[in-house]
PDB file of N, CA and C in Angstrom:
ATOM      1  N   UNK A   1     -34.799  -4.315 -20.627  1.00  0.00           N
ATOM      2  CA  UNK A   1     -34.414  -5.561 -21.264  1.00  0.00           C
ATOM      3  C   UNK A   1     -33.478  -6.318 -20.326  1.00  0.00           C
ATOM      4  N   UNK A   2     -33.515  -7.965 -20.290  1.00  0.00           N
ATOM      5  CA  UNK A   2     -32.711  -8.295 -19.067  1.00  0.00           C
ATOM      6  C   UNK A   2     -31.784  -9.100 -19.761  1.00  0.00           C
ATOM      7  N   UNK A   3     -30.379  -9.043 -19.445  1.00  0.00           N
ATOM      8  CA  UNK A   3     -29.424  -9.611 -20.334  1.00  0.00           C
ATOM      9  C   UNK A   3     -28.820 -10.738 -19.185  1.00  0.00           C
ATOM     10  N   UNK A   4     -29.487 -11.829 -19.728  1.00  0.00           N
ATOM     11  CA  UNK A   4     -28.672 -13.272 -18.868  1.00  0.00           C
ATOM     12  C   UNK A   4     -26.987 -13.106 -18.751  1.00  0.00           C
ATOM     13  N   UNK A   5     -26.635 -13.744 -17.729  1.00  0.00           N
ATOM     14  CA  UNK A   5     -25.200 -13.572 -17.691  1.00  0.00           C
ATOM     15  C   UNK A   5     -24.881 -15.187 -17.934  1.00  0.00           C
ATOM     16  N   UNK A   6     -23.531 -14.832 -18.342  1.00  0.00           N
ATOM     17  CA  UNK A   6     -22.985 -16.334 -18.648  1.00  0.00           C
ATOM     18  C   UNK A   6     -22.090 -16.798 -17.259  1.00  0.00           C
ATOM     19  N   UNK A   7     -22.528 -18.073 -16.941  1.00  0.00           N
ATOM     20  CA  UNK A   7     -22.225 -18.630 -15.995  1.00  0.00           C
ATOM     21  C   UNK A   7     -21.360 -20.026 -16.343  1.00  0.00           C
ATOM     22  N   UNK A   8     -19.920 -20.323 -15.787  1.00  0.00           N
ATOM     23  CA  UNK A   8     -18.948 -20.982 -15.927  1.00  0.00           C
ATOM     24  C   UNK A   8     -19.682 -22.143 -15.030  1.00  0.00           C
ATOM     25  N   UNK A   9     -20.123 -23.490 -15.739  1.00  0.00           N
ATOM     26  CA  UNK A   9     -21.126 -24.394 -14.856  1.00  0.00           C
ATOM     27  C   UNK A   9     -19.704 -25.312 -13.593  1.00  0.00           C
ATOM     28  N   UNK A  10     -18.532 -25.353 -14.329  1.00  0.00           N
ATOM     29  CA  UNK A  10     -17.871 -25.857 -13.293  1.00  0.00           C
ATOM     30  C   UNK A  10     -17.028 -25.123 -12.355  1.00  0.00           C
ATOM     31  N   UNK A  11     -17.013 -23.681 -12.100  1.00  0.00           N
ATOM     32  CA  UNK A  11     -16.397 -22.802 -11.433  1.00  0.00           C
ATOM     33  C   UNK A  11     -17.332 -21.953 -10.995  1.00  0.00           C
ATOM     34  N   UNK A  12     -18.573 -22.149 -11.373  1.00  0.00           N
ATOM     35  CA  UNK A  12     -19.786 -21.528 -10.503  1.00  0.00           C
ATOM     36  C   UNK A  12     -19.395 -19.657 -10.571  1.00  0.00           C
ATOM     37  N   UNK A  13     -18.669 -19.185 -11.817  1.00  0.00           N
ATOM     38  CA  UNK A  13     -18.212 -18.342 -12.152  1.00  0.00           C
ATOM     39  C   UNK A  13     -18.945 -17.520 -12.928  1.00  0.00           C
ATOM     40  N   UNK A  14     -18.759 -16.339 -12.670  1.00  0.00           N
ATOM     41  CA  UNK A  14     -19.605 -15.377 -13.785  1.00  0.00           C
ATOM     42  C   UNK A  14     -18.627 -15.239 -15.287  1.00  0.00           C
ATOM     43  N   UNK A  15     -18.845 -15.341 -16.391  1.00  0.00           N
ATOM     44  CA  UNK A  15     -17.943 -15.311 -17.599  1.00  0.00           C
ATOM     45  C   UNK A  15     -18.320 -13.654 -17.979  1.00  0.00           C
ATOM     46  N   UNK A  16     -16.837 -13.078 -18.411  1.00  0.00           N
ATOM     47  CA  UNK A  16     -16.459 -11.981 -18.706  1.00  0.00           C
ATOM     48  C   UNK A  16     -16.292 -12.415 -20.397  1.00  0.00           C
ATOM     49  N   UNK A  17     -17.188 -10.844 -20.855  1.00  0.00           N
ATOM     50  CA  UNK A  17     -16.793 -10.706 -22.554  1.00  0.00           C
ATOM     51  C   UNK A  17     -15.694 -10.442 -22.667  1.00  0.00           C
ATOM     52  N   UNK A  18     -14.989 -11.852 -23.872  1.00  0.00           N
ATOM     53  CA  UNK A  18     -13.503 -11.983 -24.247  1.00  0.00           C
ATOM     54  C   UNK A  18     -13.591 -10.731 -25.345  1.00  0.00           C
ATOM     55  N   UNK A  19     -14.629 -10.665 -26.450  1.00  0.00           N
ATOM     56  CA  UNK A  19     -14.287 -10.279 -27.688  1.00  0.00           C
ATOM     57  C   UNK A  19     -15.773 -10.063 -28.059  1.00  0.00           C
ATOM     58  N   UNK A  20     -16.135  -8.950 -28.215  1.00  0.00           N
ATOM     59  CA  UNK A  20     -17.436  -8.779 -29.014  1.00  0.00           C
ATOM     60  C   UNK A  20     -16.979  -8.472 -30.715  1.00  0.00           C
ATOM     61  N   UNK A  21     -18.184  -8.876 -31.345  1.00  0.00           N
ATOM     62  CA  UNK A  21     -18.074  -8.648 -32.792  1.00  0.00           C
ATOM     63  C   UNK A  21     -17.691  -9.675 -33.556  1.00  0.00           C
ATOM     64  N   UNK A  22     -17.457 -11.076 -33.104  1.00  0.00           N
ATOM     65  CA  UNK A  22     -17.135 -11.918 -33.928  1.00  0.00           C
ATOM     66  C   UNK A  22     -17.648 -12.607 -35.181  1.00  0.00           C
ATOM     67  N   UNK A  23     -17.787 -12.923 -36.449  1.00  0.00           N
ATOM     68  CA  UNK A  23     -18.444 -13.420 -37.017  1.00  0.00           C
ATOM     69  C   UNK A  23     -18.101 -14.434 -37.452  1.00  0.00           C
ATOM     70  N   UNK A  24     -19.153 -15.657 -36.997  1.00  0.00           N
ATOM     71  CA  UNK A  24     -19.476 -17.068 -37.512  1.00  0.00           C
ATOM     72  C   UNK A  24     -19.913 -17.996 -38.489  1.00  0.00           C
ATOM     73  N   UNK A  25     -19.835 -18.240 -39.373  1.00  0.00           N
ATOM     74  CA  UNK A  25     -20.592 -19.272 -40.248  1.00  0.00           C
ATOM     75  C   UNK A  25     -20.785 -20.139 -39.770  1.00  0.00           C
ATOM     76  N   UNK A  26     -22.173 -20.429 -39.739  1.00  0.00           N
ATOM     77  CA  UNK A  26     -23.160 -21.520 -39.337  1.00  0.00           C
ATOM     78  C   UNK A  26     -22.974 -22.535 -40.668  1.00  0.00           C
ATOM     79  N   UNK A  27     -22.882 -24.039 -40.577  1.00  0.00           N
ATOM     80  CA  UNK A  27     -23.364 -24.638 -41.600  1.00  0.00           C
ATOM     81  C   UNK A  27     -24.139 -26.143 -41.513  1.00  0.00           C
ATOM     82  N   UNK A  28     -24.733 -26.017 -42.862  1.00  0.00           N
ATOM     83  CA  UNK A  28     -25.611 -27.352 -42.963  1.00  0.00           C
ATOM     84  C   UNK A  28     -24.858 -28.652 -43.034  1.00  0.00           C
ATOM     85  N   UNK A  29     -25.536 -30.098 -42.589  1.00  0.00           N
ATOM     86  CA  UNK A  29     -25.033 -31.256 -42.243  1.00  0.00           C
ATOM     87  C   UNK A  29     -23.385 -30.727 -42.046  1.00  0.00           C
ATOM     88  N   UNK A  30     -23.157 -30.006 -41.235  1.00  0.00           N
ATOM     89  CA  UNK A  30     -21.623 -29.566 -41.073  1.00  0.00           C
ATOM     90  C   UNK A  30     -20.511 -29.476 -41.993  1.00  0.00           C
ATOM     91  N   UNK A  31     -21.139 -29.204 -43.119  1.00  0.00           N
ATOM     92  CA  UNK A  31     -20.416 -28.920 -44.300  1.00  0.00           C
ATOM     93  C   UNK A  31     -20.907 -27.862 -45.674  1.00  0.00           C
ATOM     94  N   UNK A  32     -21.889 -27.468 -45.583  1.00  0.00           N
ATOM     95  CA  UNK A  32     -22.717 -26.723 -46.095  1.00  0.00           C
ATOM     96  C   UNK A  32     -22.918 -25.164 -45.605  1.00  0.00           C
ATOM     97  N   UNK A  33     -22.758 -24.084 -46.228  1.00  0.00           N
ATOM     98  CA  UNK A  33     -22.583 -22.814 -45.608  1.00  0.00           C
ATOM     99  C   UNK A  33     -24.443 -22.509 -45.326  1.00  0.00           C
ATOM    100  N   UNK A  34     -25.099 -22.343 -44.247  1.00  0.00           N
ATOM    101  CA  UNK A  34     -26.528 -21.965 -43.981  1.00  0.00           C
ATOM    102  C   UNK A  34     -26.253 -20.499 -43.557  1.00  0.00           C
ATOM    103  N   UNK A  35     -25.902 -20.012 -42.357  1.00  0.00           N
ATOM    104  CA  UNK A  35     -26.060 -18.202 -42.536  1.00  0.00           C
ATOM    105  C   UNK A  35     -24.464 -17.705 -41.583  1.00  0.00           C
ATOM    106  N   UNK A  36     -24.378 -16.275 -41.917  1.00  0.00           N
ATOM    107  CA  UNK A  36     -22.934 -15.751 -41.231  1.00  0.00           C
ATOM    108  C   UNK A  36     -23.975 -14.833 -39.628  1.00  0.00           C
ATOM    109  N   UNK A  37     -23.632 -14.981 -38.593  1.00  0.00           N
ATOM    110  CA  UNK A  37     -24.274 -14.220 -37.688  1.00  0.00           C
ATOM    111  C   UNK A  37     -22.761 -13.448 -36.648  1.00  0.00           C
ATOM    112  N   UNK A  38     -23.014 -12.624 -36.272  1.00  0.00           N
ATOM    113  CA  UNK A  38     -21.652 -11.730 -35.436  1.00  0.00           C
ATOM    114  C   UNK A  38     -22.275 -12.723 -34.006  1.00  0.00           C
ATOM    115  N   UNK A  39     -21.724 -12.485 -33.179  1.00  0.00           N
ATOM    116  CA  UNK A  39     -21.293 -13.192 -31.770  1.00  0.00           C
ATOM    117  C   UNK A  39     -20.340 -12.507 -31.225  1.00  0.00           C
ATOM    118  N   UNK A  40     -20.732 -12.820 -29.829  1.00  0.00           N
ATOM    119  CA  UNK A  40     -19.599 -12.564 -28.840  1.00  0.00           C
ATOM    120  C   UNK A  40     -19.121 -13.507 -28.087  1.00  0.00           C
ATOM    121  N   UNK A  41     -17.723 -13.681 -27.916  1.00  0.00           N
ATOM    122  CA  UNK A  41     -16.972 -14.486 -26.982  1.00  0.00           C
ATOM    123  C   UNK A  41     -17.033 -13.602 -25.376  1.00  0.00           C
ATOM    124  N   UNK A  42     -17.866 -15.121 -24.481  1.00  0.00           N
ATOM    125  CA  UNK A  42     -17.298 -15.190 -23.405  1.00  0.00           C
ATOM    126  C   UNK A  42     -16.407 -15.991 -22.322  1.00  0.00           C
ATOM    127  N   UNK A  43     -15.635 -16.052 -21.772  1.00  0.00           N
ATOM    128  CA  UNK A  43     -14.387 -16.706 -21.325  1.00  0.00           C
ATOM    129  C   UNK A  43     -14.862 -17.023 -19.775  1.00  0.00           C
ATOM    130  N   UNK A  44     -14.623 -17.904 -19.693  1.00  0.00           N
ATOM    131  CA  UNK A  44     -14.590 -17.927 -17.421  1.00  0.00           C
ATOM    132  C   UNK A  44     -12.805 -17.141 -17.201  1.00  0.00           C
ATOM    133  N   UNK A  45     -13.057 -16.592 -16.111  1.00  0.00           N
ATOM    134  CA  UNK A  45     -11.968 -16.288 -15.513  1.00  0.00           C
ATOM    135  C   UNK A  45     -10.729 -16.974 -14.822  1.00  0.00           C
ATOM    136  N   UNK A  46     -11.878 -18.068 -14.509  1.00  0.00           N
ATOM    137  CA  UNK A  46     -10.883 -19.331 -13.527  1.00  0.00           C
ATOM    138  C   UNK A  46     -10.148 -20.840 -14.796  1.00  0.00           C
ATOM    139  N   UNK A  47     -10.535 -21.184 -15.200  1.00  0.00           N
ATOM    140  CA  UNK A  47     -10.759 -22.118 -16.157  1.00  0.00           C
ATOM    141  C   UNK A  47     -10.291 -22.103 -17.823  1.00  0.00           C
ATOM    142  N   UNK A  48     -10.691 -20.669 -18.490  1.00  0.00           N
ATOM    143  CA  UNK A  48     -10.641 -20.249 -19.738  1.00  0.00           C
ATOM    144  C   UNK A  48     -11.766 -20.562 -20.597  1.00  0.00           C
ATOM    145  N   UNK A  49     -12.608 -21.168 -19.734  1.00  0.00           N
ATOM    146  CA  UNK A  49     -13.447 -22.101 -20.958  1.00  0.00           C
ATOM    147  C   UNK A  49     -14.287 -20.948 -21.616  1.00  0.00           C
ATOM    148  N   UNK A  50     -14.966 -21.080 -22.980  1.00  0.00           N
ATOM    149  CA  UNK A  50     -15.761 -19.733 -23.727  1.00  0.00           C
ATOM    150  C   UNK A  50     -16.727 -20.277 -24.366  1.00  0.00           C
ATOM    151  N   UNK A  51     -18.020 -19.650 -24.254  1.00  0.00           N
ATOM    152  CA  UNK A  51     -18.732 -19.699 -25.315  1.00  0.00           C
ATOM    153  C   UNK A  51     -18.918 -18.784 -26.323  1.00  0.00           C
ATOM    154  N   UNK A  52     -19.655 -18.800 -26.863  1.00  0.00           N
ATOM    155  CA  UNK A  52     -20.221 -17.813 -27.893  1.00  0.00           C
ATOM    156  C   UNK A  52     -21.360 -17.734 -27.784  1.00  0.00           C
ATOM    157  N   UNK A  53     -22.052 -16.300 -28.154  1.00  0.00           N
ATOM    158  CA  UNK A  53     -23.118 -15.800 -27.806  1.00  0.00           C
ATOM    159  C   UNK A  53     -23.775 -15.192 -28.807  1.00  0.00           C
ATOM    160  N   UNK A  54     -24.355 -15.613 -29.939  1.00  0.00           N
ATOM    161  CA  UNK A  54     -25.223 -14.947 -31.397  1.00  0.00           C
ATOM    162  C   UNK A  54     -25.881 -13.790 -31.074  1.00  0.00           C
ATOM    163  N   UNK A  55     -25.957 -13.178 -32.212  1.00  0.00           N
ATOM    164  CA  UNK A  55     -26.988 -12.066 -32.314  1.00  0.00           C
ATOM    165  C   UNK A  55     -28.493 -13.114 -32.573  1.00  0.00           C
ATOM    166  N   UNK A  56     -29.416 -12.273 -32.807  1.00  0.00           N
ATOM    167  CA  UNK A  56     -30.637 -12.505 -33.066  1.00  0.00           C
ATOM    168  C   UNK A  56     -31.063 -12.715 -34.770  1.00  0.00           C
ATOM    169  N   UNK A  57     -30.276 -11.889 -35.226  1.00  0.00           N
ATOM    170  CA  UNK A  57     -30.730 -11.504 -36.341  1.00  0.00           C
ATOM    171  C   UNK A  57     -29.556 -12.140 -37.129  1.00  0.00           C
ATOM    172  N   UNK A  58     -29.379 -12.535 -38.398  1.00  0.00           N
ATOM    173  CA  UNK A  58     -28.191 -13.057 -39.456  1.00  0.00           C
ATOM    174  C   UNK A  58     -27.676 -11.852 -39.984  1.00  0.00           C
ATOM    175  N   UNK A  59     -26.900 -11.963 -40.585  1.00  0.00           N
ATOM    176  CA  UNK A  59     -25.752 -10.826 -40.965  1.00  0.00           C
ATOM    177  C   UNK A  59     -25.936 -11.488 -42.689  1.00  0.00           C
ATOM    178  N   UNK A  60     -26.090 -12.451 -43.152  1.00  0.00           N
ATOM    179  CA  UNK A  60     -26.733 -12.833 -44.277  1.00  0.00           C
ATOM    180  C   UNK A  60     -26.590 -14.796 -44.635  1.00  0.00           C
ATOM    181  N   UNK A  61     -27.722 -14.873 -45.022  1.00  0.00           N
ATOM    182  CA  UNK A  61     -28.236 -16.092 -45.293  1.00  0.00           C
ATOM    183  C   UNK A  61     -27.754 -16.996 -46.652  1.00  0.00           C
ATOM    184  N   UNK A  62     -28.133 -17.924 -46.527  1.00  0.00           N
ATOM    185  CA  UNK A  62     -27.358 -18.829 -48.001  1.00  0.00           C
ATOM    186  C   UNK A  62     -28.024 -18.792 -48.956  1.00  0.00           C
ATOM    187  N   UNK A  63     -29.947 -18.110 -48.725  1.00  0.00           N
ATOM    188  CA  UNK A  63     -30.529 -18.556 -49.956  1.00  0.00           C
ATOM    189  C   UNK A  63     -30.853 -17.205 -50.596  1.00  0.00           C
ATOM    190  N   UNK A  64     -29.836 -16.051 -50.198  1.00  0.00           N
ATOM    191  CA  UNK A  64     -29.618 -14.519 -50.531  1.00  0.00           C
ATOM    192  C   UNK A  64     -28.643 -15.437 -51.879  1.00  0.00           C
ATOM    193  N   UNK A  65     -29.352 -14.647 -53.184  1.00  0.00           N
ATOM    194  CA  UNK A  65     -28.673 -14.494 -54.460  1.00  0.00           C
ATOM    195  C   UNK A  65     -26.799 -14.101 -53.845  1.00  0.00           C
ATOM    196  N   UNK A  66     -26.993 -12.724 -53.542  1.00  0.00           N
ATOM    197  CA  UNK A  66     -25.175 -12.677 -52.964  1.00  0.00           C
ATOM    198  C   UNK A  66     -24.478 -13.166 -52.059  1.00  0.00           C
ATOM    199  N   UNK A  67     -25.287 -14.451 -51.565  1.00  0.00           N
ATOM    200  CA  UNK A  67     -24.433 -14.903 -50.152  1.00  0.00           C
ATOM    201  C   UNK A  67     -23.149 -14.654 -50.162  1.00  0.00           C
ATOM    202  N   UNK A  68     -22.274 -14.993 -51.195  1.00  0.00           N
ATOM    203  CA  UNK A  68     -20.970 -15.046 -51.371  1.00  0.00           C
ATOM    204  C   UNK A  68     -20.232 -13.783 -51.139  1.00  0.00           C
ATOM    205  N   UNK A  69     -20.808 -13.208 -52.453  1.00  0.00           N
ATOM    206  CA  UNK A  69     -19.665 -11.561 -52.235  1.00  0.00           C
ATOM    207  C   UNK A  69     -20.329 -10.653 -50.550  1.00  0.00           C
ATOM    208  N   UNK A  70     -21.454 -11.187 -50.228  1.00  0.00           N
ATOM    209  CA  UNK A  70     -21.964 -10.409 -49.060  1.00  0.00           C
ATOM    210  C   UNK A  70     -21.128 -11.736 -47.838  1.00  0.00           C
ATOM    211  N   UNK A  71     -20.670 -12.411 -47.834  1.00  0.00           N
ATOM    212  CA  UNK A  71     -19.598 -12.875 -47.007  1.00  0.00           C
ATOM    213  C   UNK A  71     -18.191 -12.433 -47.200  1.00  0.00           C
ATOM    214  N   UNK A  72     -17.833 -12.464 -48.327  1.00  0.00           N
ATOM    215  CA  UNK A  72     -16.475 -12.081 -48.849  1.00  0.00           C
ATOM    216  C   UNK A  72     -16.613 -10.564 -48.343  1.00  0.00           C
ATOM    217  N   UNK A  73     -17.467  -9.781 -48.015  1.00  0.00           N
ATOM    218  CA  UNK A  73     -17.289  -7.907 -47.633  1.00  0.00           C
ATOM    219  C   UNK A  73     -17.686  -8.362 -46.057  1.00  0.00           C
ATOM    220  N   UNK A  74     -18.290  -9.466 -45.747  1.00  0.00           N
ATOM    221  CA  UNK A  74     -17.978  -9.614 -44.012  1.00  0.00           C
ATOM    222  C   UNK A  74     -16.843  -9.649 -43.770  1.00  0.00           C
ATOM    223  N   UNK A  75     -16.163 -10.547 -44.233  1.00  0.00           N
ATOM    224  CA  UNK A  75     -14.813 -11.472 -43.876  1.00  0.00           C
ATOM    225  C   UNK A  75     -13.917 -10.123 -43.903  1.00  0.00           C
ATOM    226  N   UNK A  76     -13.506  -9.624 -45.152  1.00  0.00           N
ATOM    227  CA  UNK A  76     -12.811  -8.616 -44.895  1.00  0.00           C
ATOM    228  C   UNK A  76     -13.095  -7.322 -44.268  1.00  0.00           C
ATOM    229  N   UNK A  77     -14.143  -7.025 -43.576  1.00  0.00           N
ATOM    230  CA  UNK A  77     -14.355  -5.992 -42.697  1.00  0.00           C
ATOM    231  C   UNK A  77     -14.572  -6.179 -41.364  1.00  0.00           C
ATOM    232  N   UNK A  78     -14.176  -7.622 -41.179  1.00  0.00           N
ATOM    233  CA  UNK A  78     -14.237  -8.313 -39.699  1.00  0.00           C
ATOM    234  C   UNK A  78     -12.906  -8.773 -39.758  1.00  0.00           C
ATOM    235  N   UNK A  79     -11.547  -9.127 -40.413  1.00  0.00           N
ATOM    236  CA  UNK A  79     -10.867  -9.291 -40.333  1.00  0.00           C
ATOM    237  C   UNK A  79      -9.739  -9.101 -39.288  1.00  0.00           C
ATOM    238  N   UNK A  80      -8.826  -9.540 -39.046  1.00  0.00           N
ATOM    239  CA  UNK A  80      -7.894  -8.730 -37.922  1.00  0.00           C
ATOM    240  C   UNK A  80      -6.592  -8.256 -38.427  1.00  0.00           C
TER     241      UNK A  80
END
């Protein structure tokens, strides 16, 4: 399997994983909850700048009957 590397476009830099495991809510017209997916933060070394990097798969969707309490047991088991 070939895993692209993240590349810092103005420091021509390879980006190092800040933080794996993060989880995101995605949402509709930017106000609307659509799905929670984990991600990883990557950072440039020179710069700071980061993206984020999704999984493939959702961690759970909005039109799941439990979206809610199955976010509310993300949130607190991803917590810090």
């Amino acid at each position: 399997m070939h895993i692209p590397k993240m590349i810092c476009f103005p420091c021509a830099v390879e980006m190092v994983p800040a933080k794996n495991g993060l989880v995101v809510e995605m949402l509709m017209d930017g106000r609307r909850p659509y799905y929670m997916v984990s991600t990883d933060l990557y950072r440039c070394p020179r710069c700071d700048h980061g993206v984020t990097v999704p999984a493939q798969i959702a961690l759970a969707e909005h039109w799941e009957p439990n979206y809610g309490t199955h976010t509310a047991a993300i949130q607190a088991e991803f917590a810090p």
